[in-house]
Protein backbone atom coordinates (compact mmCIF):
# COMPACT_ATOMS: atom_id res chain seq x y z
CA UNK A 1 -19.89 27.76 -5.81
CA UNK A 2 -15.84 28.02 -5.56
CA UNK A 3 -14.00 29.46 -8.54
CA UNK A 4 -10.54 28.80 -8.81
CA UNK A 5 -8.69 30.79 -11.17
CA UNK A 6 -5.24 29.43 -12.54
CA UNK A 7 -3.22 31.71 -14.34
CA UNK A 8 -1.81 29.64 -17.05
CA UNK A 9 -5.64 29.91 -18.53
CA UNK A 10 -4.17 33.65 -19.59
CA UNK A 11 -0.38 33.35 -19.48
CA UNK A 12 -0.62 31.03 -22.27
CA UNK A 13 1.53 29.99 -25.17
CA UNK A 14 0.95 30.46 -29.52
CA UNK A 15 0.13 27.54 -31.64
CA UNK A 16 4.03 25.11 -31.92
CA UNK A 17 6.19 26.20 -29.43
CA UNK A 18 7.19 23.28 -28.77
CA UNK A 19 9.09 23.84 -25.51
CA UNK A 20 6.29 25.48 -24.10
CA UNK A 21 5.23 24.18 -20.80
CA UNK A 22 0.96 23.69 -21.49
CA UNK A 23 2.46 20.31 -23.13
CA UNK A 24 3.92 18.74 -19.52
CA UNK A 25 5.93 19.72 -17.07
CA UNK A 26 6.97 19.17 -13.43
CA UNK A 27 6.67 21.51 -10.58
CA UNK A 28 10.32 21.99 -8.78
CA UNK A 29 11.96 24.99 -8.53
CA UNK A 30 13.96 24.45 -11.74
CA UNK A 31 10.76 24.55 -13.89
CA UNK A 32 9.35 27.52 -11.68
CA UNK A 33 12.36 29.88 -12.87
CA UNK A 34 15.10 28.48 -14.43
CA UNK A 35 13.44 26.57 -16.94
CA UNK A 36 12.22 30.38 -18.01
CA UNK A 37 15.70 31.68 -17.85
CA UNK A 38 16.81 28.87 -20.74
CA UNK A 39 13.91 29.39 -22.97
CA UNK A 40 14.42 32.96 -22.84
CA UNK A 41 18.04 32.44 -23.41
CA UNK A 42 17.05 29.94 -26.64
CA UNK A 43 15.18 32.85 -28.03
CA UNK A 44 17.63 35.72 -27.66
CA UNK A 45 20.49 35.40 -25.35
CA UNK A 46 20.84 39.36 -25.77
CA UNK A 47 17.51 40.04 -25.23
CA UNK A 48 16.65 42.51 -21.51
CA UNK A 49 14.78 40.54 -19.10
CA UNK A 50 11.98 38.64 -20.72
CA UNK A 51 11.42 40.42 -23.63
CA UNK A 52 12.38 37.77 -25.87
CA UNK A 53 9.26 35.72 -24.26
CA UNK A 54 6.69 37.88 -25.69
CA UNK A 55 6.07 36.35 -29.21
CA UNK A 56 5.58 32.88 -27.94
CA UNK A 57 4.45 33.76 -24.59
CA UNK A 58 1.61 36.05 -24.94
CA UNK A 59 -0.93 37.34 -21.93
CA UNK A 60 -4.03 36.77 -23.44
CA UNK A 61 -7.11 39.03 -22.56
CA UNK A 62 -9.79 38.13 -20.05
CA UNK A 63 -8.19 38.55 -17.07
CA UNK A 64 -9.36 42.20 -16.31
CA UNK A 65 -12.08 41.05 -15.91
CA UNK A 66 -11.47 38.86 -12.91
CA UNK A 67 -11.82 42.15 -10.58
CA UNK A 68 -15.11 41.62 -10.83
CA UNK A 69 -14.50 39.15 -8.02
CA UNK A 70 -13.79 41.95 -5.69
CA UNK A 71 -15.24 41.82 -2.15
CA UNK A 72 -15.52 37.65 -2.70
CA UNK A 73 -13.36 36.11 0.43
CA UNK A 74 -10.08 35.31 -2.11
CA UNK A 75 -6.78 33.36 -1.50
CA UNK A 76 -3.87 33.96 -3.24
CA UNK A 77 -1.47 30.88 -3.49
CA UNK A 78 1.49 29.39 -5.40
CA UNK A 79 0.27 26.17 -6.83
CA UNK A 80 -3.07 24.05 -6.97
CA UNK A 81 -1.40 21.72 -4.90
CA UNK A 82 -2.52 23.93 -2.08
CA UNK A 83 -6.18 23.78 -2.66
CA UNK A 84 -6.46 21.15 -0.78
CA UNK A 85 -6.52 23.29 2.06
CA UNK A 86 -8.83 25.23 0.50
CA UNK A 87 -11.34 22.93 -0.34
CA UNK A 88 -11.25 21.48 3.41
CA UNK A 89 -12.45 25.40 3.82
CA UNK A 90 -15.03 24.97 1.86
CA UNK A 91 -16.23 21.20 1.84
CA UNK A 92 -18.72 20.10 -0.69
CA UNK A 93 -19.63 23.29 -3.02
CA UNK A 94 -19.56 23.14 -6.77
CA UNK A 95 -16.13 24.04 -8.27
CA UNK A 96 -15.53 26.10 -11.43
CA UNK A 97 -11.78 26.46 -12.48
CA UNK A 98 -10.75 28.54 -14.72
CA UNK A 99 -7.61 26.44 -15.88
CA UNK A 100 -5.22 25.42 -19.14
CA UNK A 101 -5.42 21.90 -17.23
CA UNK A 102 -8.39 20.00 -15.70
CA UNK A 103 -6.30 18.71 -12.66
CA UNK A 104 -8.10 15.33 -11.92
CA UNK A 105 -5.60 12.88 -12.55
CA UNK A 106 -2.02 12.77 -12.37
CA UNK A 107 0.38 9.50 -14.42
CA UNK A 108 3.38 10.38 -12.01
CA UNK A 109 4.60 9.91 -8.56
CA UNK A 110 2.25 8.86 -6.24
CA UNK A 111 -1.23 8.82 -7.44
CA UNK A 112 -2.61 9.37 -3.23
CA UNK A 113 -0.37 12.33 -3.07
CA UNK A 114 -2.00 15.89 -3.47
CA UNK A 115 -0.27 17.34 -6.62
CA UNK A 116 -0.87 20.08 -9.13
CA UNK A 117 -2.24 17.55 -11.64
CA UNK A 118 -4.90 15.90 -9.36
CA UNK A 119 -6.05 17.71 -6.75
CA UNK A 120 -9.73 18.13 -8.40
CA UNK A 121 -9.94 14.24 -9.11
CA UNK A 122 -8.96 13.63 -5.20
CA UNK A 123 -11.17 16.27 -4.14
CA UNK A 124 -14.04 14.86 -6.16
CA UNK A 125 -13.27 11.20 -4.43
CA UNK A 126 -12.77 12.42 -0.95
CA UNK A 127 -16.25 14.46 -1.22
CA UNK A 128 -15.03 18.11 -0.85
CA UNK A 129 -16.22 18.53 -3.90
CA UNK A 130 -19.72 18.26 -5.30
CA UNK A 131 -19.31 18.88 -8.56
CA UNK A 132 -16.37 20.25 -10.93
CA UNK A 133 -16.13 21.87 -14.08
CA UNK A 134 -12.87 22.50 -15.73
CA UNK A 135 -13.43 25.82 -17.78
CA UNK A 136 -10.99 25.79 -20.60
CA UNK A 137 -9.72 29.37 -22.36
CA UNK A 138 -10.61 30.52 -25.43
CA UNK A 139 -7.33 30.94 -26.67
CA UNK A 140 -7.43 26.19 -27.10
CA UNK A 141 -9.40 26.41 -29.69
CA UNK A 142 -6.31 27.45 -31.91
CA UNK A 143 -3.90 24.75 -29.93
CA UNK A 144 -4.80 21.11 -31.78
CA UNK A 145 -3.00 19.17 -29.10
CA UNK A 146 -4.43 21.61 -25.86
CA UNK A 147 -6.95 19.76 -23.69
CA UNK A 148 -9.50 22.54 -24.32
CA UNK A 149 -9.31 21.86 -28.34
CA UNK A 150 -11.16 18.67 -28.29
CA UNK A 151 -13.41 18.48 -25.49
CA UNK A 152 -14.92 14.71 -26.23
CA UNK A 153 -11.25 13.68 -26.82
CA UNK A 154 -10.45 14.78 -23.46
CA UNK A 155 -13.14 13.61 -21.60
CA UNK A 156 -12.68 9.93 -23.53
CA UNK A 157 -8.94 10.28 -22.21
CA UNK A 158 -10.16 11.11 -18.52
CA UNK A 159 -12.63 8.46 -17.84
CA UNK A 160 -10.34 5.90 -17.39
CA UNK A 161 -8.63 7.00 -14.93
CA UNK A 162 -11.57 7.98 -12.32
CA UNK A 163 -13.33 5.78 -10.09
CA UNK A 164 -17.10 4.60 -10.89
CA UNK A 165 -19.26 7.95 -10.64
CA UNK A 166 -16.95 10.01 -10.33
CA UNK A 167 -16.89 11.47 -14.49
CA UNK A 168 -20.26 12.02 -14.41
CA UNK A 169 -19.55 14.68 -11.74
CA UNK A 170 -17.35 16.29 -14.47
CA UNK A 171 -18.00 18.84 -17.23
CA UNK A 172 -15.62 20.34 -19.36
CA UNK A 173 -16.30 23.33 -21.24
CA UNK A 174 -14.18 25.99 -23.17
CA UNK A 175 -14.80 29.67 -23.52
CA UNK A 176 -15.87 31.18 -26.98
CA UNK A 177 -14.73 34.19 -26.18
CA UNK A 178 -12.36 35.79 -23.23
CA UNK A 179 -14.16 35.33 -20.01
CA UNK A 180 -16.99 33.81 -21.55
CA UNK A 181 -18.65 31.28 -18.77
CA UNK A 182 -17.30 33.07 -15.89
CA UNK A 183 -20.14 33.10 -13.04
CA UNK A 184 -21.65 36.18 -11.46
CA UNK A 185 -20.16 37.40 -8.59
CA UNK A 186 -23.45 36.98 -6.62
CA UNK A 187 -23.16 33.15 -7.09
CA UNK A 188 -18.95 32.75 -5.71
CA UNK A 189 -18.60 32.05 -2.00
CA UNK A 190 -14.88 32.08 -2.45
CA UNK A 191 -12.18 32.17 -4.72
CA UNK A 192 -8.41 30.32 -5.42
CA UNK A 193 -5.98 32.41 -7.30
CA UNK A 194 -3.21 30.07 -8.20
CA UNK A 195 0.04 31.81 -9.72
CA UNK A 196 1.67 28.07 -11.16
CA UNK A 197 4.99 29.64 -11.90
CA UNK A 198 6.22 26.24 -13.84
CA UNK A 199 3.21 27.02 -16.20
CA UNK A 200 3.60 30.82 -17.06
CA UNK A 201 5.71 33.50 -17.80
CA UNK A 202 7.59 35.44 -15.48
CA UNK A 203 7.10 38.55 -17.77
CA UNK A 204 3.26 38.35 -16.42
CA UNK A 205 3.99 37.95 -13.01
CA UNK A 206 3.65 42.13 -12.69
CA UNK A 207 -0.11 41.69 -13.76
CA UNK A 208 -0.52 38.73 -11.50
CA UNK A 209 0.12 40.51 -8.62
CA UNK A 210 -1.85 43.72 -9.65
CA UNK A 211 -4.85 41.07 -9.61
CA UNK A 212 -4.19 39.54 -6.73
CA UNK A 213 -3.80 43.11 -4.91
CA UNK A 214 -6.93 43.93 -6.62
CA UNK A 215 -8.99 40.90 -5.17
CA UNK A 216 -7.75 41.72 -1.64
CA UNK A 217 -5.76 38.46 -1.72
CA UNK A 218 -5.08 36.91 1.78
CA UNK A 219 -1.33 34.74 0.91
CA UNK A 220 -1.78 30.83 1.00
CA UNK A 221 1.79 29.98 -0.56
CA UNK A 222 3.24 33.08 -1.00
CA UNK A 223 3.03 33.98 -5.02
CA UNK A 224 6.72 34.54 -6.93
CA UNK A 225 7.79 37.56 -8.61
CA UNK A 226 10.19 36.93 -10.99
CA UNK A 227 9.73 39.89 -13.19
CA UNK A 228 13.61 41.16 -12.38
């Protein structure tokens, strides 16, 4: 199978923050730094770099264990929006992703277009992928309005929006504990490390890239850092 690994499933957010970026958000450069720079200025305007982050903005735990994946052929990339390329790699393998979002449809801009928010759902209609699971973290089950909270409420919101025989391709599942679900090793032909910068905090972005120099990651989209 493929595993793709987003890091907003550990740079996450605490129960109501309600500018927190899990509910919706676009991908432009604004939302990729600056949009960080306001929130952290909301918070504590005196505050040293993102420090005042931390309480709502936590790094949940789990993603240790994603060196695991060592020695698996792994690309490193900015946004899901480049797994297209990726997938055209790799056509027609199972997917797993490990993801705060389960990427198969998108309501805005052009629904053709290869986005962050569809990219799955395409690659499900084009045939690059086989099947897909979207594995949730555990850290939904404590977010009411997450996607990983209610996983029949999802899928009911989902299947309107996918071609004929396409959903029953699709399993969503959430982890009961951190890194619960995660495959063996021995079963991963390849792995997708995707940074999303609009989705999580810059004060992670140290631990990021610690994990993507531990996975031997070859550079897709070069990843930010924007812990300065």
């Amino acid at each position: 199978m493929l595993l793709s690994l987003d890091w907003d499933a550990f740079s996450g957010t605490v129960p109501l923050v309600f500018d927190a970026p899990i509910w919706g958000t676009a991908d432009r450069e604004h939302d990729r730094l600056e949009a960080w720079r306001d929130r952290a200025r909301r918070r504590d305007p005196r505050a040293p770099g993102w420090t005042a982050l931390a309480a709502d903005f936590p790094l949940y735990p789990g993603w240790k264990g994603l060196e695991r994946y060592a020695g698996i052929p792994t690309t490193v990339t900015l946004t899901h929006a480049d797994a297209w390329a990726w997938l055209e790699a790799h056509p027609g393998e199972d997917v797993l992703n490990v993801d705060s979002h389960h990427d198969l449809f998108s309501l805005s801009g052009d629904a053709g277009r290869v986005r962050p928010g569809n990219w799955a759902g395409l690659g499900l209609r084009a045939g690059l992928i086989r099947r897909y699971t979207c594995l949730y973290p555990d850290w939904h089950a404590g977010l009411p309005v997450a996607e990983g909270f209610d996983l029949g409420r999802t899928r009911a919101e989902i299947g309107p929006h996918l071609l004929s025989g396409v959903l029953e391709r699709v399993t969503l599942r959430r982890m009961g504990s951190p890194g619960e679900g995660l495959p063996d090793p021995s079963e991963v032909s390849a792995v997708l490390l995707v940074q999303s910068p609009a989705w999580t905090s810059p004060a992670h972005d140290p631990d990021f890239l610690e994990l993507a120099r531990a996975l031997n990651a070859v550079p897709l989209t070069p990843p930010l850092g924007r812990s300065g």
